[in-house]
N, C-alpha and C. Protein backbone atom coordinates (compact mmCIF):
# COMPACT_ATOMS: atom_id res chain seq x y z
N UNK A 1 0.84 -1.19 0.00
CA UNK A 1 0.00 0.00 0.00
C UNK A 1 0.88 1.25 0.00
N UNK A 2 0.39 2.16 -1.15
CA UNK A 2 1.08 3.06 -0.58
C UNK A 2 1.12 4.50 0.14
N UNK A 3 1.99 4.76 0.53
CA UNK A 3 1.61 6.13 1.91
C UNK A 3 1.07 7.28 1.09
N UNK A 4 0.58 8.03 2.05
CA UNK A 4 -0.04 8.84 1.28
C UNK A 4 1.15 10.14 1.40
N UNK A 5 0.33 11.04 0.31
CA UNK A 5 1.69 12.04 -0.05
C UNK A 5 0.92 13.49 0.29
N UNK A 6 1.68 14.68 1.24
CA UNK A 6 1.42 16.10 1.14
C UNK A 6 1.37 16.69 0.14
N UNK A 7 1.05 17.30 -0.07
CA UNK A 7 0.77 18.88 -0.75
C UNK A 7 0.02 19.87 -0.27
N UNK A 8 0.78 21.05 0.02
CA UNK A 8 0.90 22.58 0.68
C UNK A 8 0.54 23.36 -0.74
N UNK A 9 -0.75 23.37 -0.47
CA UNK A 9 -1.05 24.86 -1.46
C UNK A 9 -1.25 25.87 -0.96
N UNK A 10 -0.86 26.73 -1.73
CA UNK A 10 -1.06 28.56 -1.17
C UNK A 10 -0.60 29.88 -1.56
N UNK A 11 -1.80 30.55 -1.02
CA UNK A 11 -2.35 31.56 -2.23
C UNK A 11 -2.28 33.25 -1.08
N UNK A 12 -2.45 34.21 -1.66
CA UNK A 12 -2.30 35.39 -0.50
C UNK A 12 -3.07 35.41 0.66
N UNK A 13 -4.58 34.65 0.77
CA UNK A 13 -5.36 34.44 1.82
C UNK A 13 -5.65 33.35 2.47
N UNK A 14 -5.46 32.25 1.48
CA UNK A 14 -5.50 31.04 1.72
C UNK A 14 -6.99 30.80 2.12
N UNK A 15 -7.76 31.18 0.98
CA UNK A 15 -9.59 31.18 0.86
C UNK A 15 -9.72 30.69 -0.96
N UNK A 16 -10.28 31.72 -1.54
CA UNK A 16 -11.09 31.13 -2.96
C UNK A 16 -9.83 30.56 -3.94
N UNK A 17 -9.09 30.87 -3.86
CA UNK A 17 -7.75 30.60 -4.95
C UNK A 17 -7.31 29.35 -4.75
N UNK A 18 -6.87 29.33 -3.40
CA UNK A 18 -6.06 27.75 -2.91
C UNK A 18 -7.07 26.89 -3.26
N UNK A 19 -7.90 26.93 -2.93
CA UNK A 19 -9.58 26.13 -2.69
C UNK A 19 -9.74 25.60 -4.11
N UNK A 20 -9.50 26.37 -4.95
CA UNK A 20 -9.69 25.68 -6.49
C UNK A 20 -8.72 24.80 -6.66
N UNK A 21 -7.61 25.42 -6.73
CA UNK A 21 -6.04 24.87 -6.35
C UNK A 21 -6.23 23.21 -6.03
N UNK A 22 -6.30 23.11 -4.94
CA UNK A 22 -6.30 22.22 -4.23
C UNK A 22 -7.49 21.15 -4.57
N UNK A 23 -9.00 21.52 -5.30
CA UNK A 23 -9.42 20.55 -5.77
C UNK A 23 -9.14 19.80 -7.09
N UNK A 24 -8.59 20.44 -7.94
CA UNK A 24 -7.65 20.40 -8.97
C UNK A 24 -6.71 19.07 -8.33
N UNK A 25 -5.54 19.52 -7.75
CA UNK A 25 -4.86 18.29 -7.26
C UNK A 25 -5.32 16.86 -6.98
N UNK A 26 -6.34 17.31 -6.04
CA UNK A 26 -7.15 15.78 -5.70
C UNK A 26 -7.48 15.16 -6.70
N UNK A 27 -8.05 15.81 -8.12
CA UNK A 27 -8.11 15.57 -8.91
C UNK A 27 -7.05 14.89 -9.87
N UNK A 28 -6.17 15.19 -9.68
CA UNK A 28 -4.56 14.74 -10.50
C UNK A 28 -4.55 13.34 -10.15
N UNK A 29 -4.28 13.32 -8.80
CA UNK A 29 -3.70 12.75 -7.56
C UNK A 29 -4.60 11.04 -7.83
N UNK A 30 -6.14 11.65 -7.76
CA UNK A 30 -6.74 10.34 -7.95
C UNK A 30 -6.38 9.86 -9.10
N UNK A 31 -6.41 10.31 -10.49
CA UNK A 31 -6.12 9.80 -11.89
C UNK A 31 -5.24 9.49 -12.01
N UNK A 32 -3.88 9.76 -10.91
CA UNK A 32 -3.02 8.69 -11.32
C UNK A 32 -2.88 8.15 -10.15
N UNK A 33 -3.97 7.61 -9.07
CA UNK A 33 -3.81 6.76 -8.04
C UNK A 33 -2.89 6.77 -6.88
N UNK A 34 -2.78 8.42 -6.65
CA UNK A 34 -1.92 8.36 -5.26
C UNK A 34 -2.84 8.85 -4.48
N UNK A 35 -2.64 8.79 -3.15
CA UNK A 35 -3.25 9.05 -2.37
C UNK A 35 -2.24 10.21 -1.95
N UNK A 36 -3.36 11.49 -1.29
CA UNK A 36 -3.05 12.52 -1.49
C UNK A 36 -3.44 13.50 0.30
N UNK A 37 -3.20 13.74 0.53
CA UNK A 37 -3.60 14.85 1.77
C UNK A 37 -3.51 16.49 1.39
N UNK A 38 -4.21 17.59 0.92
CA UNK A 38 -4.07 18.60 0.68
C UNK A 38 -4.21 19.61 1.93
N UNK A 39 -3.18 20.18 1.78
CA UNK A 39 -3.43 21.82 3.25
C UNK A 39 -3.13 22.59 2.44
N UNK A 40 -4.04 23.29 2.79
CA UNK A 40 -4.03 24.90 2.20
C UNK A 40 -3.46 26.02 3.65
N UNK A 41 -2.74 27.29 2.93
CA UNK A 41 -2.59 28.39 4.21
C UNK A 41 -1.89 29.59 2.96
N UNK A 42 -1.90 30.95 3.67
CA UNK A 42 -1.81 31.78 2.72
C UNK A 42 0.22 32.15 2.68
N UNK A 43 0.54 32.25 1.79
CA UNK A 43 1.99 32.80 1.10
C UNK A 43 2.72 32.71 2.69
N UNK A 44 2.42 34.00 3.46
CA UNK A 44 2.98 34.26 4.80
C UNK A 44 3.06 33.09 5.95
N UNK A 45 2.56 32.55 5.71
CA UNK A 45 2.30 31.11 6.65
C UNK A 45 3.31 29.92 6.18
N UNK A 46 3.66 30.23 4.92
CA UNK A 46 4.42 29.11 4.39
C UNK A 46 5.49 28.21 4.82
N UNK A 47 6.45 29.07 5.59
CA UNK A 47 7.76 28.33 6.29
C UNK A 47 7.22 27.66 7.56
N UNK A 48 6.22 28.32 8.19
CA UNK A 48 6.10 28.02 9.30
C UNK A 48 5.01 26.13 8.97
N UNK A 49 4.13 26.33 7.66
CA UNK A 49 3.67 25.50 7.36
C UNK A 49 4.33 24.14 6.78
N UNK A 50 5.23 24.44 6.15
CA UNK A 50 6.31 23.47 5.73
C UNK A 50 7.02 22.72 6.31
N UNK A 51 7.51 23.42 8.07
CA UNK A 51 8.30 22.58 8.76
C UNK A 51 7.44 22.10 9.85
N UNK A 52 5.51 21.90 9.50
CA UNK A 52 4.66 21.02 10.41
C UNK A 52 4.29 20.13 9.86
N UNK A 53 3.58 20.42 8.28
CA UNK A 53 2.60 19.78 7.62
C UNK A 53 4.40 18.81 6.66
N UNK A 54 4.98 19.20 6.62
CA UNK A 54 6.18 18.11 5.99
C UNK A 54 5.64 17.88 4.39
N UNK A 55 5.15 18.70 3.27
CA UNK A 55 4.86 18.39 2.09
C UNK A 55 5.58 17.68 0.86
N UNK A 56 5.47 17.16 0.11
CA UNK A 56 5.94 16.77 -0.58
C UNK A 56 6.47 17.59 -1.76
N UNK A 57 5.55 18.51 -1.58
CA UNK A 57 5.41 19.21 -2.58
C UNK A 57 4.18 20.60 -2.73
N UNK A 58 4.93 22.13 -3.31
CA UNK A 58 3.97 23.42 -2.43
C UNK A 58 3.87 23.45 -3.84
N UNK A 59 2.50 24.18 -3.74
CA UNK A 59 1.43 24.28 -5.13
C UNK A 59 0.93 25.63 -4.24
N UNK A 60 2.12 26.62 -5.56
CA UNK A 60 1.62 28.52 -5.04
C UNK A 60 1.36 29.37 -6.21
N UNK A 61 -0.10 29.89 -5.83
CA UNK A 61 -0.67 31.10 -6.87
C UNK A 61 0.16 31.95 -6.78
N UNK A 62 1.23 32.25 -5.69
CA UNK A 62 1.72 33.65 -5.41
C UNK A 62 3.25 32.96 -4.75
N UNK A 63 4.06 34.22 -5.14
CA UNK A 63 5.60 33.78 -5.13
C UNK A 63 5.72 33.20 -3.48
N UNK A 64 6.47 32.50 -3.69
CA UNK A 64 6.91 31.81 -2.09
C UNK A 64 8.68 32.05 -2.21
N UNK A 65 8.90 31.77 -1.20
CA UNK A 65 10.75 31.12 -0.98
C UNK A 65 10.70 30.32 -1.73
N UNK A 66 12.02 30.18 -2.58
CA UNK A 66 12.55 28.90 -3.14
C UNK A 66 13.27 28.03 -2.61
N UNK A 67 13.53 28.08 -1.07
CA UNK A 67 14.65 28.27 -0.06
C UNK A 67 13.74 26.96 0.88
N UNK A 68 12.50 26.43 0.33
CA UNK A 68 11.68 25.61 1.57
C UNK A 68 12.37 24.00 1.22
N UNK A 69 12.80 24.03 0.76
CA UNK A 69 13.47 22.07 0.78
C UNK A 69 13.05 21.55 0.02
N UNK A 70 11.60 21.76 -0.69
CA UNK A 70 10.41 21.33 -0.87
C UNK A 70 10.43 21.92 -2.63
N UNK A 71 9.91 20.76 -3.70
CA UNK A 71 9.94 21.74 -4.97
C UNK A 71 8.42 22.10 -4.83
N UNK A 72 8.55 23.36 -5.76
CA UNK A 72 7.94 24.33 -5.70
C UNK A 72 6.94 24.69 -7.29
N UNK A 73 5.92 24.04 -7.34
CA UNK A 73 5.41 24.37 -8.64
C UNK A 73 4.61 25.48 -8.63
N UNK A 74 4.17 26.43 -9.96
CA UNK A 74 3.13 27.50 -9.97
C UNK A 74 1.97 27.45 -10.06
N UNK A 75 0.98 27.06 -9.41
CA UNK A 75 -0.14 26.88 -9.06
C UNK A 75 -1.61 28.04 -9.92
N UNK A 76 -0.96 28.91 -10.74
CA UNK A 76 -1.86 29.96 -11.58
C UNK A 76 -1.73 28.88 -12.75
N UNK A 77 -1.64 28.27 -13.36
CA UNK A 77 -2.19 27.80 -14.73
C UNK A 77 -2.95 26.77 -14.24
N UNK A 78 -3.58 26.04 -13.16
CA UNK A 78 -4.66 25.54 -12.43
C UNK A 78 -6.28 26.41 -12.82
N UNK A 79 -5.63 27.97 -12.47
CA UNK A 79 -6.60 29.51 -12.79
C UNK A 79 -6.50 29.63 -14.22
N UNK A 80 -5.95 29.51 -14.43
CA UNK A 80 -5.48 30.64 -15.96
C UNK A 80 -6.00 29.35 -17.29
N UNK A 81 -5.94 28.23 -16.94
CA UNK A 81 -5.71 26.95 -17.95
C UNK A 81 -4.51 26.61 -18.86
N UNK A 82 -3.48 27.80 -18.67
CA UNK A 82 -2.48 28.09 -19.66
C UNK A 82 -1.27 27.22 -18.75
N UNK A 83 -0.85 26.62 -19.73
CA UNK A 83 0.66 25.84 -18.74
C UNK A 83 0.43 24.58 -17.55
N UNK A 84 -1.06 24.35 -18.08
CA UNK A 84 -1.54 23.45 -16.65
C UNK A 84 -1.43 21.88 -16.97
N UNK A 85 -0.69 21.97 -18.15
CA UNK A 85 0.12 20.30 -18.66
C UNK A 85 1.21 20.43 -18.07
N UNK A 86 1.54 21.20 -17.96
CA UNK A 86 3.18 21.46 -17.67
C UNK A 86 3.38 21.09 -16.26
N UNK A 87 2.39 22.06 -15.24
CA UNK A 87 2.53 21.99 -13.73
C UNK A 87 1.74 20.87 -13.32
N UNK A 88 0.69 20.04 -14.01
CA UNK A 88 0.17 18.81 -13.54
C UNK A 88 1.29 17.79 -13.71
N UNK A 89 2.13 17.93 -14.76
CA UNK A 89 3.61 16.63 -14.83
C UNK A 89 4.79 16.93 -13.49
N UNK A 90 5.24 18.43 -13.01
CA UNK A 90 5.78 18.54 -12.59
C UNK A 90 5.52 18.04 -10.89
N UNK A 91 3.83 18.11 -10.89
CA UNK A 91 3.30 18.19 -9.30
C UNK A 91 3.52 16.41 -9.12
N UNK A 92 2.88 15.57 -10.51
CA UNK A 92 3.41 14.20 -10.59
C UNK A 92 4.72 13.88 -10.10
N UNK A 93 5.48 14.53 -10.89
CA UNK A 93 7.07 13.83 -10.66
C UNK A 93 7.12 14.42 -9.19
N UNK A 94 6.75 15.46 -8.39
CA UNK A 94 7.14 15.24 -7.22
C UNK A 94 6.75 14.17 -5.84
N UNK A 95 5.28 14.58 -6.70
CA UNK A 95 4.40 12.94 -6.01
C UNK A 95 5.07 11.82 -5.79
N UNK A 96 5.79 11.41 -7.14
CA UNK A 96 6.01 10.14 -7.62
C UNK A 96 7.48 10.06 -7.10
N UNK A 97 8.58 10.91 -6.82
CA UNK A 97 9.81 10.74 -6.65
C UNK A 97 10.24 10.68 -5.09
């Protein structure tokens, strides 16, 4: 069986943005059969969120540190539809690695 995997999304409020965000993922996550845990919290919360929630991987509408341990995909082509092949492979390979 296998464990299930974090993902830290987050957006300037961590309300309507992440919230899409993050159902999106679940969405990924099931289609290719991982099991998934999503937390959401806004940009400012991030370090402090990273060294509780332990993610696999941060999914951000809005610039974060590049500096969290953690890779870091752009979470606006989720919004936008533009580039959202790109960041659904990248959120995979972190899943998956």
């Amino acid at each position: 069986m296998e464990t299930e995997k974090r993902v830290l999304v987050s957006c300037g409020t961590a309300i309507a943005t992440s919230t899409v965000v993050a159902a999106k993922i679940h969405e990924i996550a099931k289609e290719a059969g991982i099991p998934v845990k999503v937390s959401q919290c806004k940009a400012a919360e991030i370090r402090s969120k990273v060294s509780t929630f332990r993610p696999h991987v941060v999914v951000s509408t809005t610039p974060v540190p590049s500096d969290l341990g953690v890779p870091v995909v752009n979470g606006v082509p989720f919004l936008s539809g533009i580039g959202m092949k790109e960041a659904k492979k990248k959120i995979l390979e972190a899943l998956l690695s």
